[in-house]
N, C-alpha and C. Protein backbone atom coordinates (compact mmCIF):
# COMPACT_ATOMS: atom_id res chain seq x y z
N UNK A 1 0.81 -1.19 0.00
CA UNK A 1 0.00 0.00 0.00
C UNK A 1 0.86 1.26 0.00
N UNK A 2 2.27 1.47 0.75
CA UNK A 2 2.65 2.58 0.94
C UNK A 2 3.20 2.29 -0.94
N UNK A 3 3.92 1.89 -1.50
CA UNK A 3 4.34 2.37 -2.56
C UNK A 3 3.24 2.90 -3.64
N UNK A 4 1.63 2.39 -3.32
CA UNK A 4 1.06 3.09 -4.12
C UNK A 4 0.83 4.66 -3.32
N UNK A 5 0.83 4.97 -2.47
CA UNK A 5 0.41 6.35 -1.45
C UNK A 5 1.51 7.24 -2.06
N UNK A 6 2.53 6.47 -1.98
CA UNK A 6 3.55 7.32 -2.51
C UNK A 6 3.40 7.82 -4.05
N UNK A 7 3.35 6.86 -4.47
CA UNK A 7 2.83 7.24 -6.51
C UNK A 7 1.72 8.19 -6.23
N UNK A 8 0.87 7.96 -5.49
CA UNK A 8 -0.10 9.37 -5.97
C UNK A 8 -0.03 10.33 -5.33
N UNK A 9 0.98 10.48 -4.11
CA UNK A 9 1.35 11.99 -4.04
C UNK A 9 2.12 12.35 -4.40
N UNK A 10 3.23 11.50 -5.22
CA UNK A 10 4.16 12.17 -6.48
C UNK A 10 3.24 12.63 -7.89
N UNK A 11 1.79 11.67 -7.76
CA UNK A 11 0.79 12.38 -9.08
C UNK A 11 0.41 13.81 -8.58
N UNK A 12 -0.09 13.75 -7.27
CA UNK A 12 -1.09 15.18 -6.79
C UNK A 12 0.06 15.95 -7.17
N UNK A 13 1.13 16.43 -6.57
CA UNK A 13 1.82 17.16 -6.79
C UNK A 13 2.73 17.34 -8.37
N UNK A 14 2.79 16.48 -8.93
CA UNK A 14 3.24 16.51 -10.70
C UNK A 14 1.93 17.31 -11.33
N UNK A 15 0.60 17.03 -10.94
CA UNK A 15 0.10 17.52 -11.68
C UNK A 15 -0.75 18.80 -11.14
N UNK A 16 -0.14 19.32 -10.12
CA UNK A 16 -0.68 20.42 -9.24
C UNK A 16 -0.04 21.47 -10.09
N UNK A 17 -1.05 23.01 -10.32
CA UNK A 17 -0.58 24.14 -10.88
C UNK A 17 1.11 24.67 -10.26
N UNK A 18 1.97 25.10 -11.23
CA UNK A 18 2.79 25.67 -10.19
C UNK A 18 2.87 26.63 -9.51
N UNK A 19 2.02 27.52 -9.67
CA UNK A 19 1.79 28.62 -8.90
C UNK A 19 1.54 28.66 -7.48
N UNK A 20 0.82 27.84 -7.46
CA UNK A 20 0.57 27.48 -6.03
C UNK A 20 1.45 26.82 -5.23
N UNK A 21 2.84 26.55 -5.56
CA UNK A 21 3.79 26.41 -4.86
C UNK A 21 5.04 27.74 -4.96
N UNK A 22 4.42 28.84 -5.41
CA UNK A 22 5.47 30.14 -5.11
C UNK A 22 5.39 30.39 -3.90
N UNK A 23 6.48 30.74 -3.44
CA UNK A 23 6.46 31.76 -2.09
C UNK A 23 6.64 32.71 -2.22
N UNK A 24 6.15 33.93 -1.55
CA UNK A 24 7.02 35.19 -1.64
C UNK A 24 6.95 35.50 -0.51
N UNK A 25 8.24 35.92 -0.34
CA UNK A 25 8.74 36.20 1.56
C UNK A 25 8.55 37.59 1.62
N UNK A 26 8.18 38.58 2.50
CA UNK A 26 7.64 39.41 2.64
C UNK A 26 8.68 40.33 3.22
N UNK A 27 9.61 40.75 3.06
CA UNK A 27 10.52 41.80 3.38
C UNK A 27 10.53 42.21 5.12
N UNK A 28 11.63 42.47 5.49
CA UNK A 28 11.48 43.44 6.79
C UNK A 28 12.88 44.19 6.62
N UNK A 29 12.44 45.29 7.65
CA UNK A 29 14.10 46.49 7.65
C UNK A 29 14.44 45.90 9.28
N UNK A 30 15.79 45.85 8.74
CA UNK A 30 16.82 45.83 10.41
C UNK A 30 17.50 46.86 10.40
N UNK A 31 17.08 47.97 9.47
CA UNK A 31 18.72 49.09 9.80
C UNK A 31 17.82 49.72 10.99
N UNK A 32 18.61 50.27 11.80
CA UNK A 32 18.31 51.30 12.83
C UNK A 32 18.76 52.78 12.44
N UNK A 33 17.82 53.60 12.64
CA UNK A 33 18.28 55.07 12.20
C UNK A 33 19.12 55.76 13.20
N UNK A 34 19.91 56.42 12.24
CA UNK A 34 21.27 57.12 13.22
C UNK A 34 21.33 57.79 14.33
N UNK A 35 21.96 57.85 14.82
CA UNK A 35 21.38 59.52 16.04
C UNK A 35 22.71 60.30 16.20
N UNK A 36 22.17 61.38 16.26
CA UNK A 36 23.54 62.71 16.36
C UNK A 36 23.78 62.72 17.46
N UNK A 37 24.97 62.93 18.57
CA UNK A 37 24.50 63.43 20.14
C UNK A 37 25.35 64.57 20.25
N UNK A 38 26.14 64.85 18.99
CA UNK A 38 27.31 65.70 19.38
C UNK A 38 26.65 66.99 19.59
N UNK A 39 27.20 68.49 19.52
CA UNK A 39 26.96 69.49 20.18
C UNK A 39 27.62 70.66 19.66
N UNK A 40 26.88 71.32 19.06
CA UNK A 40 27.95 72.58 18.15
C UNK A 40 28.58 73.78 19.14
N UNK A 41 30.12 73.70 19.02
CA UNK A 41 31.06 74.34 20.22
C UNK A 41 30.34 75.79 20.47
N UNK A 42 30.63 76.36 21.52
CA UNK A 42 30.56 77.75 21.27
C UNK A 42 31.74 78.00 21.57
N UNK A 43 31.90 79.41 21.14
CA UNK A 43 33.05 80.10 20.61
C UNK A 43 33.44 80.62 21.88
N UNK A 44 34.50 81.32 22.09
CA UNK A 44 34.18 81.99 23.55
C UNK A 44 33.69 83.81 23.19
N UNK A 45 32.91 83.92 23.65
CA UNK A 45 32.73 85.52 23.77
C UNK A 45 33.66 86.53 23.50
N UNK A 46 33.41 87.81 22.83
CA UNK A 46 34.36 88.80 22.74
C UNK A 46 34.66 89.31 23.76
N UNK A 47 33.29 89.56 24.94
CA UNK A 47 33.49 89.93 26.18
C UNK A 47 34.61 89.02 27.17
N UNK A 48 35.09 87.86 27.18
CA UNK A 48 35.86 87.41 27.63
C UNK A 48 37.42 87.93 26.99
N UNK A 49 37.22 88.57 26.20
CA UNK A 49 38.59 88.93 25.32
C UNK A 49 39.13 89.88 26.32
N UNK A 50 40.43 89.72 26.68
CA UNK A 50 40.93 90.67 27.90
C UNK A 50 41.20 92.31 27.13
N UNK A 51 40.75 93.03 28.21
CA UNK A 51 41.13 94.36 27.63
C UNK A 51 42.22 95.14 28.03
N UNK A 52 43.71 95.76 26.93
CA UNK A 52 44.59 96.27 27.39
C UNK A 52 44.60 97.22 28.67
N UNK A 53 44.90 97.29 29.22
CA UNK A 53 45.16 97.85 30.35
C UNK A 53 45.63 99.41 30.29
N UNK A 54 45.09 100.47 30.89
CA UNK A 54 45.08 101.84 30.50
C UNK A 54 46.88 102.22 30.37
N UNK A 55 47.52 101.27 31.32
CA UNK A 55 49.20 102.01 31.37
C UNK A 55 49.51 101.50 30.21
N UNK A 56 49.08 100.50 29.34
CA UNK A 56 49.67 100.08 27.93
C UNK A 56 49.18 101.05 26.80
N UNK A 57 48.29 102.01 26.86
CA UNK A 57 47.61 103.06 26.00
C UNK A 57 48.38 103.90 24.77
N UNK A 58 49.47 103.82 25.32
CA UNK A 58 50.48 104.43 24.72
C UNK A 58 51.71 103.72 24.49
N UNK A 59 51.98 102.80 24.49
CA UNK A 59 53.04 101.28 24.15
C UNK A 59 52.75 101.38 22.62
N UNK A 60 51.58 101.86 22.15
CA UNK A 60 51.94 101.50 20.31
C UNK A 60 52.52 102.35 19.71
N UNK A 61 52.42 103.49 20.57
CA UNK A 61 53.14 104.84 19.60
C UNK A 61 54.65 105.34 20.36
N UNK A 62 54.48 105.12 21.55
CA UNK A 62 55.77 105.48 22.22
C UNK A 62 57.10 104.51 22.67
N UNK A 63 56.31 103.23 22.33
CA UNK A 63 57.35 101.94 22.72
C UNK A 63 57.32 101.96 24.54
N UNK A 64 56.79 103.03 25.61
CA UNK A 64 57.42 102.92 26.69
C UNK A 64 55.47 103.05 27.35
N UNK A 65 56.20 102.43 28.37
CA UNK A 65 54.79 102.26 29.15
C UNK A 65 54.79 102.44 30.62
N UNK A 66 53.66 103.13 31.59
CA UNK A 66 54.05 103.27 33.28
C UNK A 66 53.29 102.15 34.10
N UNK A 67 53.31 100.69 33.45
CA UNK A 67 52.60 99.64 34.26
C UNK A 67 53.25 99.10 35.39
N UNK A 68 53.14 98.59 36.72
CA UNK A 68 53.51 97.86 37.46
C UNK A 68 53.56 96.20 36.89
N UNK A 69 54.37 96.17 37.19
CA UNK A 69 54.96 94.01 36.96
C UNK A 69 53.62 93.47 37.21
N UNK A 70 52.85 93.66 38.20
CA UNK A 70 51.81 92.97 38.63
C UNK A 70 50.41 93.41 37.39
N UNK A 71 50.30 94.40 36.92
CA UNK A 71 49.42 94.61 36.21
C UNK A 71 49.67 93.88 34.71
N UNK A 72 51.20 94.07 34.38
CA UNK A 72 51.32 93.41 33.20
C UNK A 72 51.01 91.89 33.38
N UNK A 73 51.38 91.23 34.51
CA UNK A 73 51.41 89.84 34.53
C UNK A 73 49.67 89.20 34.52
N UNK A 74 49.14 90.27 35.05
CA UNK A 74 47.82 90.22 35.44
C UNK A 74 46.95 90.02 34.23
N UNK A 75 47.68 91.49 33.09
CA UNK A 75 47.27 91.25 31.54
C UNK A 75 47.71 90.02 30.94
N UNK A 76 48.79 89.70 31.19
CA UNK A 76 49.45 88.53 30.35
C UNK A 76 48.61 86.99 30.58
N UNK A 77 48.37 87.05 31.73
CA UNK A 77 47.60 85.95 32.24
C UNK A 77 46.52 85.62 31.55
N UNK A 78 45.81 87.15 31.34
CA UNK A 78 44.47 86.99 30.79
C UNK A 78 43.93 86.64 29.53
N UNK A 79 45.77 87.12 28.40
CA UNK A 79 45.65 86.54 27.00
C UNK A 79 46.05 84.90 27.22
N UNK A 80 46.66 84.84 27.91
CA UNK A 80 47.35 83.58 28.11
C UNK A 80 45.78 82.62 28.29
N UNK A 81 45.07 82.81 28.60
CA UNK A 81 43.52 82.01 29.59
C UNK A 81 42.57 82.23 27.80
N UNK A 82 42.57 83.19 27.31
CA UNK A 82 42.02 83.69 26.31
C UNK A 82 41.91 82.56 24.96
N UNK A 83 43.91 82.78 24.84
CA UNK A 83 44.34 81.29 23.63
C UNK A 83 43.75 80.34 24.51
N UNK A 84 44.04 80.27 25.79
CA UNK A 84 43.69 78.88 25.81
C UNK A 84 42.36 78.05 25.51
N UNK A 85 41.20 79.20 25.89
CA UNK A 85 39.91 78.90 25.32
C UNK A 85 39.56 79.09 23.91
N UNK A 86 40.36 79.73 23.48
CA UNK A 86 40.41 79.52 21.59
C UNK A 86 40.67 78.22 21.40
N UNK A 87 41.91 77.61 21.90
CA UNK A 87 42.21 76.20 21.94
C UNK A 87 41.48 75.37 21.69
N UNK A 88 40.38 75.46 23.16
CA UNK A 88 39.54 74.35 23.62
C UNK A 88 38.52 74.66 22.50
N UNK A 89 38.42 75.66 22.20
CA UNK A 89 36.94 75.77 20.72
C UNK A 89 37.31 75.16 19.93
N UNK A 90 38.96 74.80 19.27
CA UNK A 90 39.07 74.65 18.10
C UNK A 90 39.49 72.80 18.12
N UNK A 91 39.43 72.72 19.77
CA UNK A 91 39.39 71.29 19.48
C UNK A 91 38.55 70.70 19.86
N UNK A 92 37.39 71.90 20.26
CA UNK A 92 35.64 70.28 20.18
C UNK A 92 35.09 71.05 18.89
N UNK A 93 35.26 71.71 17.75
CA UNK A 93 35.32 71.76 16.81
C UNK A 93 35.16 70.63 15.57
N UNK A 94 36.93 70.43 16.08
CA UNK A 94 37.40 69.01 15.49
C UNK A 94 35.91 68.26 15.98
N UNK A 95 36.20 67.83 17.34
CA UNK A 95 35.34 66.68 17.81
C UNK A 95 33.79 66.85 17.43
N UNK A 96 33.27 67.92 17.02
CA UNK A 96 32.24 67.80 16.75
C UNK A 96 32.36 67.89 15.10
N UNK A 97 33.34 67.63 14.35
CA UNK A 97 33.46 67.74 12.96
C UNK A 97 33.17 66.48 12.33
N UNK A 98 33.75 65.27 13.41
CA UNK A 98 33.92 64.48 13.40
C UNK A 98 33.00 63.62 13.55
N UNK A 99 32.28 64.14 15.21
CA UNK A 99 31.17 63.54 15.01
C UNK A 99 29.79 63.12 13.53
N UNK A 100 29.78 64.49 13.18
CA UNK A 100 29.21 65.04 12.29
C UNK A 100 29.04 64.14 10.96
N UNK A 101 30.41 64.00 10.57
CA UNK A 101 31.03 63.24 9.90
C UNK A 101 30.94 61.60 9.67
N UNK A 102 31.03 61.07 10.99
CA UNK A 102 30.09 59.83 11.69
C UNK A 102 29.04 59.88 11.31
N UNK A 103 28.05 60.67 11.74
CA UNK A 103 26.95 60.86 11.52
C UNK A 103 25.75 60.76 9.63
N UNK A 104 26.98 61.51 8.81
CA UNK A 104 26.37 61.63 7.83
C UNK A 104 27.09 59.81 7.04
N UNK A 105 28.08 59.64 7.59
CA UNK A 105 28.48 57.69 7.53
C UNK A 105 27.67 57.10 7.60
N UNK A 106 26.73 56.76 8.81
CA UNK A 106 25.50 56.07 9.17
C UNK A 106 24.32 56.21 8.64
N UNK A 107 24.11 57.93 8.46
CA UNK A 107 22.94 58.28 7.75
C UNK A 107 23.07 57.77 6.03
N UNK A 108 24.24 57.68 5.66
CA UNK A 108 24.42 56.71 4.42
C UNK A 108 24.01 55.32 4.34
N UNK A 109 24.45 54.98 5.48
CA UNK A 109 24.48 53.54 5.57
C UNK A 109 23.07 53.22 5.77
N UNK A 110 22.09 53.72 5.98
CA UNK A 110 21.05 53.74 6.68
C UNK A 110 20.44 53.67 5.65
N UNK A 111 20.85 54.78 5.14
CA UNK A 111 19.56 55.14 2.99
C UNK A 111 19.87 54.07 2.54
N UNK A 112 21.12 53.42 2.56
CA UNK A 112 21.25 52.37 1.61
C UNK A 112 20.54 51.06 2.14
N UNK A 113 20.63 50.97 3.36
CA UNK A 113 19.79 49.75 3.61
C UNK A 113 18.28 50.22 3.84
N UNK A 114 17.90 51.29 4.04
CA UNK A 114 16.09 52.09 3.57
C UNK A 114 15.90 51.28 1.86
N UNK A 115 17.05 51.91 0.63
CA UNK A 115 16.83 51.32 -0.43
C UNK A 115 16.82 50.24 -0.80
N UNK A 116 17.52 49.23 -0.03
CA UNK A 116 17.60 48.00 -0.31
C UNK A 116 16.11 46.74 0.23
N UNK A 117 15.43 47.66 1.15
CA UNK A 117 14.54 47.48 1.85
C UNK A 117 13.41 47.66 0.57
N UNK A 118 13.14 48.71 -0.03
CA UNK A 118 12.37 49.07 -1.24
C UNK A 118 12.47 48.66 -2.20
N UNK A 119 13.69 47.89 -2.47
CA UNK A 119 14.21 46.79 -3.52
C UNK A 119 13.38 45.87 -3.56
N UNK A 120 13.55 44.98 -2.38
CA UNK A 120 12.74 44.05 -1.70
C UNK A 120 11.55 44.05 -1.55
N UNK A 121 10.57 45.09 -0.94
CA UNK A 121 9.36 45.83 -1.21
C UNK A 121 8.81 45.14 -2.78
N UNK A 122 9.97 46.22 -3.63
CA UNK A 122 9.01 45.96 -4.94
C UNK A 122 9.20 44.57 -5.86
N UNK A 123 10.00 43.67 -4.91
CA UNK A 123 10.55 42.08 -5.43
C UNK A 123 9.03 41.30 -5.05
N UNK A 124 9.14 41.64 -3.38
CA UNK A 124 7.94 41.01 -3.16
C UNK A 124 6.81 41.62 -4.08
N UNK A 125 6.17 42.68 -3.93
CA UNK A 125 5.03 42.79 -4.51
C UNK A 125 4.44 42.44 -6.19
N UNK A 126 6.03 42.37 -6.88
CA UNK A 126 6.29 41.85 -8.12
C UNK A 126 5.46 40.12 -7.76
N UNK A 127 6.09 39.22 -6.80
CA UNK A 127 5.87 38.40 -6.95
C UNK A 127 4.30 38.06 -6.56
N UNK A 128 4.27 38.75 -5.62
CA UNK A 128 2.25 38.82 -4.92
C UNK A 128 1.74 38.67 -6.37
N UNK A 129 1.89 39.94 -7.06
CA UNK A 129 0.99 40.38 -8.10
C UNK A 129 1.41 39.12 -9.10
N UNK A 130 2.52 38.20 -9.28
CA UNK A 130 2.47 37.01 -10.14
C UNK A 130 1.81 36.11 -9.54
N UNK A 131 1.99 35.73 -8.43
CA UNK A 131 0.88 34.49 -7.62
C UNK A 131 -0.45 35.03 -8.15
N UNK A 132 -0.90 36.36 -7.77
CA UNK A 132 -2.35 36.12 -7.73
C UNK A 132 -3.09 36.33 -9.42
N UNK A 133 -2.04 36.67 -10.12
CA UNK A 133 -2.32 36.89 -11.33
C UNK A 133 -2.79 35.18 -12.33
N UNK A 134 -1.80 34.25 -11.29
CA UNK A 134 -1.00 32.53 -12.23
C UNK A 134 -2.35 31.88 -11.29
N UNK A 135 -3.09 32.21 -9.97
CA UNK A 135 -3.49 31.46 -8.86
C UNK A 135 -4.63 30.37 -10.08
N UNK A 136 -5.76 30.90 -10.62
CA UNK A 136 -6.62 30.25 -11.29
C UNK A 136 -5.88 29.55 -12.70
N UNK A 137 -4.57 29.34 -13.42
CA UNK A 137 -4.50 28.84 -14.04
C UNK A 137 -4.04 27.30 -13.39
């Protein structure tokens, strides 16, 4: 008995439409969308910019000046603190250039697997629309 069971479900299926054995797998997205966290520097203020000191007023035209040691050092300090926060701007700058930069990487990477996703989209629906087009022959 089994070798005839077997012959006729090698018939049902020989002579079954083929359509009705398509699959079409139905797409899904795994990309995850990017995220920015970086932070655009601020600059430091002009108001933080130290201001010459009244005994230096006349140092551009006369070469000679009536400051105390302590006032100059006091000025010097203050350009000295000044670069240094120029510094620090120009290197989360960088770091936020970078980030940035990262950012528009992923956001690439992202479109391309969005498009590859819509690829797929229109593979499957290509095939829907052949199943249900072949289903009654």
């Amino acid at each position: 008995m089994k070798p005839l069971f077997r012959f006729g479900v090698i018939g049902l299926i020989a002579s079954a439409p083929t359509a009705s054995f398509s699959y079409c797998s139905e797409p899904s997205v795994y990309a995850s969308e990017p995220s920015f966290s970086g932070y655009e520097p601020s600059a430091p203020s002009s108001f933080q910019k130290p201001d010459v000191p009244y005994c230096l007023s006349s140092y551009s035209y006369s070469g000679t000046h009536d400051c105390d040691e302590y006032e100059l050092n006091a000025y010097f300090d203050e350009v000295e603190e000044y670069v240094e926060d120029l510094e620090d701007y120009y290197e989360e700058a960088l770091i936020f250039a970078q980030e940035a930069i990262d950012y528009a990487n992923e956001a690439l990477a992202f479109s391309n697997d969005i498009q590859q996703f819509a690829d797929e989209v229109l593979d499957y629906a290509n095939c829907e629309a052949e199943d249900v087009t072949t289903q009654h022959e």
